[in-house]
PDB file of N, CA and C in Angstrom:
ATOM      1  N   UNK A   1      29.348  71.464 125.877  1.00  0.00           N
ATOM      2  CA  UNK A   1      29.648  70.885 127.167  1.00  0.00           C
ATOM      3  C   UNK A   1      30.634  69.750 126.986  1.00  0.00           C
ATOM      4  N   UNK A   2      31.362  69.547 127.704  1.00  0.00           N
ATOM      5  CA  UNK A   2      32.648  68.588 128.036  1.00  0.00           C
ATOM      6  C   UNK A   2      32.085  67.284 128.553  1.00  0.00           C
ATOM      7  N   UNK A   3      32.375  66.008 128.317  1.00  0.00           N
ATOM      8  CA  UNK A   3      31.551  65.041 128.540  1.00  0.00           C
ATOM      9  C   UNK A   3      32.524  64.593 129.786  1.00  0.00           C
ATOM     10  N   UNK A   4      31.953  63.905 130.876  1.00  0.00           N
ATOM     11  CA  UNK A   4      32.604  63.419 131.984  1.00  0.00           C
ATOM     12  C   UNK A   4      33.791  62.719 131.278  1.00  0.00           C
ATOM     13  N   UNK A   5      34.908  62.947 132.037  1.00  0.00           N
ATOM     14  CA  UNK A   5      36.007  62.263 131.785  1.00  0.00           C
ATOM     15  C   UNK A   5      36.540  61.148 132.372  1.00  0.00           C
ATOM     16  N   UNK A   6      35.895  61.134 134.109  1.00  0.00           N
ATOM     17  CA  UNK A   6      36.249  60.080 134.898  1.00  0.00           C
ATOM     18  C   UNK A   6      35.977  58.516 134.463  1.00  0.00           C
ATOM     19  N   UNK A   7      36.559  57.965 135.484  1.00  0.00           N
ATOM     20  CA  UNK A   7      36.683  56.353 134.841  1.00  0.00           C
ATOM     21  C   UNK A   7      35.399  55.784 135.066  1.00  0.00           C
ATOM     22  N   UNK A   8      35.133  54.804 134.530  1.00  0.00           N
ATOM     23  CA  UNK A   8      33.071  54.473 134.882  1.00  0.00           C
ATOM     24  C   UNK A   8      33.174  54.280 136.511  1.00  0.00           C
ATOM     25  N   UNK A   9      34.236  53.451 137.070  1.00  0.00           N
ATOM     26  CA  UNK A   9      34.215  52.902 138.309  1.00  0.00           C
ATOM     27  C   UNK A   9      33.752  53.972 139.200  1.00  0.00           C
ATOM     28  N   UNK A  10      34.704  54.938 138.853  1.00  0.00           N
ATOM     29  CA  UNK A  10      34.268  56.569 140.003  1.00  0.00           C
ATOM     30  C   UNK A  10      33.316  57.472 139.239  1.00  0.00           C
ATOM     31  N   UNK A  11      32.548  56.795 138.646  1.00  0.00           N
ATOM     32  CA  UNK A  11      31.346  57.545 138.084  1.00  0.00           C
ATOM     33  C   UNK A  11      30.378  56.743 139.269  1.00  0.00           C
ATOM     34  N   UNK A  12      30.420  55.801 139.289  1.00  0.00           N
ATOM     35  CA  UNK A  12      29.510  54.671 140.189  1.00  0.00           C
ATOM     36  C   UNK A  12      29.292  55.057 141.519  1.00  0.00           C
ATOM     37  N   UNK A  13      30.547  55.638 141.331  1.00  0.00           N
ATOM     38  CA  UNK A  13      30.256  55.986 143.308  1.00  0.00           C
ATOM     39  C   UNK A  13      29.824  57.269 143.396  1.00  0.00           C
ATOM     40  N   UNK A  14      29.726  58.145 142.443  1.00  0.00           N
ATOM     41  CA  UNK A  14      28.652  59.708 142.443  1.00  0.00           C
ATOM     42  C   UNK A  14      27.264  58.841 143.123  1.00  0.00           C
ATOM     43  N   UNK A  15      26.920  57.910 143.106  1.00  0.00           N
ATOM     44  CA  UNK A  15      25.460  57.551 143.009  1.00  0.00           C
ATOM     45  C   UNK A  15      24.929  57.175 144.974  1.00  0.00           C
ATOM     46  N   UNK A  16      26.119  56.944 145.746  1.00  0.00           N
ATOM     47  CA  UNK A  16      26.238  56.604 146.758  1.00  0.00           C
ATOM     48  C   UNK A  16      26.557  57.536 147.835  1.00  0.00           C
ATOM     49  N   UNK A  17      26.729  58.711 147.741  1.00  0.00           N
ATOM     50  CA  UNK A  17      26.448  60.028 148.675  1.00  0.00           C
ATOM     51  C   UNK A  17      26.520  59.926 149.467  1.00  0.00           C
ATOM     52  N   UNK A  18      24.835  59.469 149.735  1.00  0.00           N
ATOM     53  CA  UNK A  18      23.954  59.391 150.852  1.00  0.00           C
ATOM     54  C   UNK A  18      24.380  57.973 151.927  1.00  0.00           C
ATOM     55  N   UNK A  19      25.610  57.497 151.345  1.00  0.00           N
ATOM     56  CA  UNK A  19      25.208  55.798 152.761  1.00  0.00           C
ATOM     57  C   UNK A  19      26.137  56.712 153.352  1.00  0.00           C
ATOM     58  N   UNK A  20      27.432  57.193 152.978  1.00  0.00           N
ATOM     59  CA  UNK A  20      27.774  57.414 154.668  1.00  0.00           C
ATOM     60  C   UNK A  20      26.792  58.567 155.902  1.00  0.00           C
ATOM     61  N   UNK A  21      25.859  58.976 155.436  1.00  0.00           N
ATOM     62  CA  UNK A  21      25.337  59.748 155.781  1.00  0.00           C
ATOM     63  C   UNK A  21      23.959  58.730 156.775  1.00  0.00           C
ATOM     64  N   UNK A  22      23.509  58.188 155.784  1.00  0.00           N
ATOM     65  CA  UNK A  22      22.672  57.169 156.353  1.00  0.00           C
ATOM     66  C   UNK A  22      23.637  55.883 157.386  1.00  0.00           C
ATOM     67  N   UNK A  23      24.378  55.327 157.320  1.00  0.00           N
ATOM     68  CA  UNK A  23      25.168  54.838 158.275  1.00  0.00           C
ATOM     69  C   UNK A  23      25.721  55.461 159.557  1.00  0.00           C
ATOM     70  N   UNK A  24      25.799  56.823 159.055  1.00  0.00           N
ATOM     71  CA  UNK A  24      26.213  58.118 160.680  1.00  0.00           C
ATOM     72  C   UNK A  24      24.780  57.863 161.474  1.00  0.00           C
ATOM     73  N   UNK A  25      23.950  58.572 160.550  1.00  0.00           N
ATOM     74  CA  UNK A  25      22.713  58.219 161.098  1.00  0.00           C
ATOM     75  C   UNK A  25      21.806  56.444 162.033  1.00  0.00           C
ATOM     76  N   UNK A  26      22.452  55.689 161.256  1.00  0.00           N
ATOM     77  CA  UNK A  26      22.477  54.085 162.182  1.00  0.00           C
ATOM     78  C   UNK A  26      23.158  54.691 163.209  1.00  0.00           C
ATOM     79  N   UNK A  27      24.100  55.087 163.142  1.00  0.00           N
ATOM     80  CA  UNK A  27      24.808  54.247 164.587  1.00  0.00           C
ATOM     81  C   UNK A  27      24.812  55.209 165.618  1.00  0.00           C
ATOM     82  N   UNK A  28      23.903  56.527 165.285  1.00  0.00           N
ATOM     83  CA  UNK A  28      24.019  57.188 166.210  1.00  0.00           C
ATOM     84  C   UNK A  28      22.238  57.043 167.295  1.00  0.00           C
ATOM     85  N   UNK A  29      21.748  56.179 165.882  1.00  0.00           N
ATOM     86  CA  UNK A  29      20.313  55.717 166.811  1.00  0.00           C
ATOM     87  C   UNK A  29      20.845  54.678 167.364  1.00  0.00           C
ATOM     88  N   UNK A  30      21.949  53.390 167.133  1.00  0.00           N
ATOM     89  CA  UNK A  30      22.301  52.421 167.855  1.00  0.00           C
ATOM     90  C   UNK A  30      22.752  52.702 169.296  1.00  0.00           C
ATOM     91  N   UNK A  31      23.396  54.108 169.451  1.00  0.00           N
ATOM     92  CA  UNK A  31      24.467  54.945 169.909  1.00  0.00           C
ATOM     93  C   UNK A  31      22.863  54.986 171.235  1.00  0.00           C
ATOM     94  N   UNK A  32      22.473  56.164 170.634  1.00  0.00           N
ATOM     95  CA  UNK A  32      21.128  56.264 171.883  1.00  0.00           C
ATOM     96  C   UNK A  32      20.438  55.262 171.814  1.00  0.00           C
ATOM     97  N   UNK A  33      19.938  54.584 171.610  1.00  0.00           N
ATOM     98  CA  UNK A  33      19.664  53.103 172.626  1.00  0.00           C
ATOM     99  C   UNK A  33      20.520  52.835 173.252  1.00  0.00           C
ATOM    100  N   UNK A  34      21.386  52.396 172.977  1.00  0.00           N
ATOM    101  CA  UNK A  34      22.637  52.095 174.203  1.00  0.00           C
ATOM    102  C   UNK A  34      22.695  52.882 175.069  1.00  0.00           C
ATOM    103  N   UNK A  35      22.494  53.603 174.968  1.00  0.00           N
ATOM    104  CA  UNK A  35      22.531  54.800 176.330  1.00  0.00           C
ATOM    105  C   UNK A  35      21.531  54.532 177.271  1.00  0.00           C
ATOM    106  N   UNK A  36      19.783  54.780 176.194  1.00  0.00           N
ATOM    107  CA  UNK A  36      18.504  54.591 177.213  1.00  0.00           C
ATOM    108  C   UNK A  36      18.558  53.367 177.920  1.00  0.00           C
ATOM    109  N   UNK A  37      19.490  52.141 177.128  1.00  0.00           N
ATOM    110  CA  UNK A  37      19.177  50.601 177.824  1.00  0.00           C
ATOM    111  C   UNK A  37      20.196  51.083 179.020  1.00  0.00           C
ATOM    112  N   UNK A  38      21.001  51.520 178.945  1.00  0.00           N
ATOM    113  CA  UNK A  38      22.327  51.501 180.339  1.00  0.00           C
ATOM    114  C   UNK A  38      21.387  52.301 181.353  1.00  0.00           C
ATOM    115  N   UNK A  39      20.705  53.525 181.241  1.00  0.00           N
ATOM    116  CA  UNK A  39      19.812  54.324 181.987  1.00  0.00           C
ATOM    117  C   UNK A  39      18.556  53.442 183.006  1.00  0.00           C
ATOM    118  N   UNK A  40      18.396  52.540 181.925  1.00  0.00           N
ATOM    119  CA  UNK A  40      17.000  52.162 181.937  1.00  0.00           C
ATOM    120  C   UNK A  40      17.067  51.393 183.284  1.00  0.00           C
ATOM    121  N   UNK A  41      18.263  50.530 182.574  1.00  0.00           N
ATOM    122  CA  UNK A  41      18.755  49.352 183.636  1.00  0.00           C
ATOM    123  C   UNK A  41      19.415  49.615 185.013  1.00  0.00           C
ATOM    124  N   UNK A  42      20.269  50.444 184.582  1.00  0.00           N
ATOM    125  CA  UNK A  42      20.889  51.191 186.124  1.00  0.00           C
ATOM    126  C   UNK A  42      19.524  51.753 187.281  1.00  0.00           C
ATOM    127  N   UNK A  43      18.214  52.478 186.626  1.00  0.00           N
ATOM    128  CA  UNK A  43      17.293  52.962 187.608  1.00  0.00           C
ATOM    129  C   UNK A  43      16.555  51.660 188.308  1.00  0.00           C
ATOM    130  N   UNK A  44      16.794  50.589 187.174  1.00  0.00           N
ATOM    131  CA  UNK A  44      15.805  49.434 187.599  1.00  0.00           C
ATOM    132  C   UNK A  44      16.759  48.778 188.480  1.00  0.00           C
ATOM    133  N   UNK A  45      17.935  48.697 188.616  1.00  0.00           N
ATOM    134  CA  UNK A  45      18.463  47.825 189.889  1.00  0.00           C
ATOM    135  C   UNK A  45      18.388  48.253 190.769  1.00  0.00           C
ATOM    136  N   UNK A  46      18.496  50.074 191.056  1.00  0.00           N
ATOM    137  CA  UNK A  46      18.902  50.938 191.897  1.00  0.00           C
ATOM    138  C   UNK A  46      17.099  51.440 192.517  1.00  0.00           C
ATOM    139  N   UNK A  47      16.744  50.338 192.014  1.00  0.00           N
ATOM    140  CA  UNK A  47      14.880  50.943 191.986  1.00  0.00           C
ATOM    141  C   UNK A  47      14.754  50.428 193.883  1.00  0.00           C
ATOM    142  N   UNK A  48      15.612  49.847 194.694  1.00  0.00           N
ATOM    143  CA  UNK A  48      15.062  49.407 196.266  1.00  0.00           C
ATOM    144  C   UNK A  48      15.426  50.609 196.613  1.00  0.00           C
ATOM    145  N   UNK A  49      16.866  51.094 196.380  1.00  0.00           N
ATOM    146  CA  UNK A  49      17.672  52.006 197.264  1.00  0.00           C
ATOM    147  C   UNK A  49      17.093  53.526 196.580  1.00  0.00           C
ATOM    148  N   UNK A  50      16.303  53.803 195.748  1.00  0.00           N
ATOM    149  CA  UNK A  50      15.241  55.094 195.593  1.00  0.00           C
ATOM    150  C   UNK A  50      14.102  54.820 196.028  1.00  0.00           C
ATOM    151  N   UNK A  51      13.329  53.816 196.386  1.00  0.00           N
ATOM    152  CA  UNK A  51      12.667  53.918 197.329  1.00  0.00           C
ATOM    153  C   UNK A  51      12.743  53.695 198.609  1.00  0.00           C
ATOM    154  N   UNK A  52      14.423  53.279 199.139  1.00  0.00           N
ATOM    155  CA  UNK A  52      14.370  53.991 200.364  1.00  0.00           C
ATOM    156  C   UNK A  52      14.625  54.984 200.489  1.00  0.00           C
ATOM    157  N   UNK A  53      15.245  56.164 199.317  1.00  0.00           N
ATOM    158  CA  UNK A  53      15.406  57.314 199.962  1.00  0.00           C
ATOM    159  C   UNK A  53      13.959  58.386 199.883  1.00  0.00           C
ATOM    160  N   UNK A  54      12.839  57.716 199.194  1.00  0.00           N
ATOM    161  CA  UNK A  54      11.991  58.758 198.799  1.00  0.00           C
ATOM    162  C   UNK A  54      11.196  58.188 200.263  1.00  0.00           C
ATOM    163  N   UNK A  55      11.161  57.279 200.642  1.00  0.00           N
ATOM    164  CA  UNK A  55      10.786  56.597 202.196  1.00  0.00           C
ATOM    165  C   UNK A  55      11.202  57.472 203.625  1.00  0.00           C
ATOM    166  N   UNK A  56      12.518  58.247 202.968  1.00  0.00           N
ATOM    167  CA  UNK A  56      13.078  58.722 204.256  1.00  0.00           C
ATOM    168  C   UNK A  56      12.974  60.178 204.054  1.00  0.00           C
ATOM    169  N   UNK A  57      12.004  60.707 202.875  1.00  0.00           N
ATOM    170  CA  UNK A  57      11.778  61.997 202.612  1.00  0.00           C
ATOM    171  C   UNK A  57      12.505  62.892 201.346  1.00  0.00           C
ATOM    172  N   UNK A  58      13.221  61.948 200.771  1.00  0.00           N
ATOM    173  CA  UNK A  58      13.862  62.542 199.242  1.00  0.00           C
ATOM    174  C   UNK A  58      12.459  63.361 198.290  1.00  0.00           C
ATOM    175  N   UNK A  59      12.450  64.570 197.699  1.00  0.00           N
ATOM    176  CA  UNK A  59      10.948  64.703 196.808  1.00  0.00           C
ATOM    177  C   UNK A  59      11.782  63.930 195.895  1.00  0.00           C
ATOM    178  N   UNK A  60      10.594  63.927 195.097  1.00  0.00           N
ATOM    179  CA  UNK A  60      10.849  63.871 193.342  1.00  0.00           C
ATOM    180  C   UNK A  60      11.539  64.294 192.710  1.00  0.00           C
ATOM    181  N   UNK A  61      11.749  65.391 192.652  1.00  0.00           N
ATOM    182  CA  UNK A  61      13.239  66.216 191.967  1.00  0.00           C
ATOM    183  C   UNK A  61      14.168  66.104 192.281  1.00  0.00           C
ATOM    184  N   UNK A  62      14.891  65.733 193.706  1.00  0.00           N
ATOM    185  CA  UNK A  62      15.589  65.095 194.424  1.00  0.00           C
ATOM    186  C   UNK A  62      16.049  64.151 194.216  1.00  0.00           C
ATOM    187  N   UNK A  63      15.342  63.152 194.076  1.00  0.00           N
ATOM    188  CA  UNK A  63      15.168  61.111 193.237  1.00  0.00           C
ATOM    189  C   UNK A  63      15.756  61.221 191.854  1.00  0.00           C
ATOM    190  N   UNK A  64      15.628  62.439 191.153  1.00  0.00           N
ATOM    191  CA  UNK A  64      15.560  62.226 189.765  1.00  0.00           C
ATOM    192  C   UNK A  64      17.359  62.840 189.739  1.00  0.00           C
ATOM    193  N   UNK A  65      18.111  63.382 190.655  1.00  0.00           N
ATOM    194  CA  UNK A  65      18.995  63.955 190.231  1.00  0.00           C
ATOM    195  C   UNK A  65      20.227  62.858 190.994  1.00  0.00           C
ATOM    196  N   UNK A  66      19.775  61.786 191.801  1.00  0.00           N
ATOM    197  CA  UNK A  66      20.407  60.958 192.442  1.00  0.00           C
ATOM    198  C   UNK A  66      20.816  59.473 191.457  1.00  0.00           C
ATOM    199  N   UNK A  67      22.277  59.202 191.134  1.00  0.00           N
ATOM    200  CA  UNK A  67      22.446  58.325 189.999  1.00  0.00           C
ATOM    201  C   UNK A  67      23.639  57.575 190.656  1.00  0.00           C
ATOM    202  N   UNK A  68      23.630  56.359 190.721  1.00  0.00           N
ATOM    203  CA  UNK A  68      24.843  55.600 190.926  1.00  0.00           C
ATOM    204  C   UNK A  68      26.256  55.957 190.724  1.00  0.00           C
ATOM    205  N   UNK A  69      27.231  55.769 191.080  1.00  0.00           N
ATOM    206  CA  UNK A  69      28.475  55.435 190.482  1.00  0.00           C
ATOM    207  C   UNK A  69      28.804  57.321 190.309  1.00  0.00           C
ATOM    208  N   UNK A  70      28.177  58.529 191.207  1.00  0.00           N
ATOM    209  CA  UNK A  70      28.935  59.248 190.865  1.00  0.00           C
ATOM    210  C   UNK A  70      30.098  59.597 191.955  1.00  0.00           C
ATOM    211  N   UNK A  71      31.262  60.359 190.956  1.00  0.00           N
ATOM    212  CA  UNK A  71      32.139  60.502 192.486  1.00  0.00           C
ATOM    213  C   UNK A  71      31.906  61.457 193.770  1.00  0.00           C
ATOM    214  N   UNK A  72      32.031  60.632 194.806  1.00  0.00           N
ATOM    215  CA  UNK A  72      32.248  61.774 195.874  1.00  0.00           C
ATOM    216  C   UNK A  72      30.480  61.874 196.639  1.00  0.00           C
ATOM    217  N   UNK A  73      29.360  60.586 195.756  1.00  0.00           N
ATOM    218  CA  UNK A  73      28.151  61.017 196.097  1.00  0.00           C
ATOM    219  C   UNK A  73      27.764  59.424 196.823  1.00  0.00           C
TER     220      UNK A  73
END
């Protein structure tokens, strides 16, 4: 067998694989939180004006498909 030839420096980084993999993985859980907090928060301001529409006869499935800021709605 042929003994590695590379320089020690880029031998070092064989050992590190896994961070960009584990860093994709951070930021894509950072990624969804950010999302659930924008969700979370948008239903909680918008929480008077869904209960006036479930007041004026909206069901439930109805409520759930009604979201701020879309166009034309």
């Amino acid at each position: 067998m042929t003994a590695d030839q590379r320089p020690v420096d880029i031998q070092g980084y064989a050992g590190i694989r896994v961070t960009p993999l584990i860093l994709g993985a951070l930021l894509a859980l950072v990624g969804a939180a950010a999302l659930a907090h924008v969700l979370v928060t948008g239903v909680r301001r918008r929480r008077r004006d869904l209960a006036i529409l479930a007041a004026i006869g909206l069901r439930p499935g109805q409520l759930t498909r009604v979201f701020p800021g879309r166009p034309g709605g």
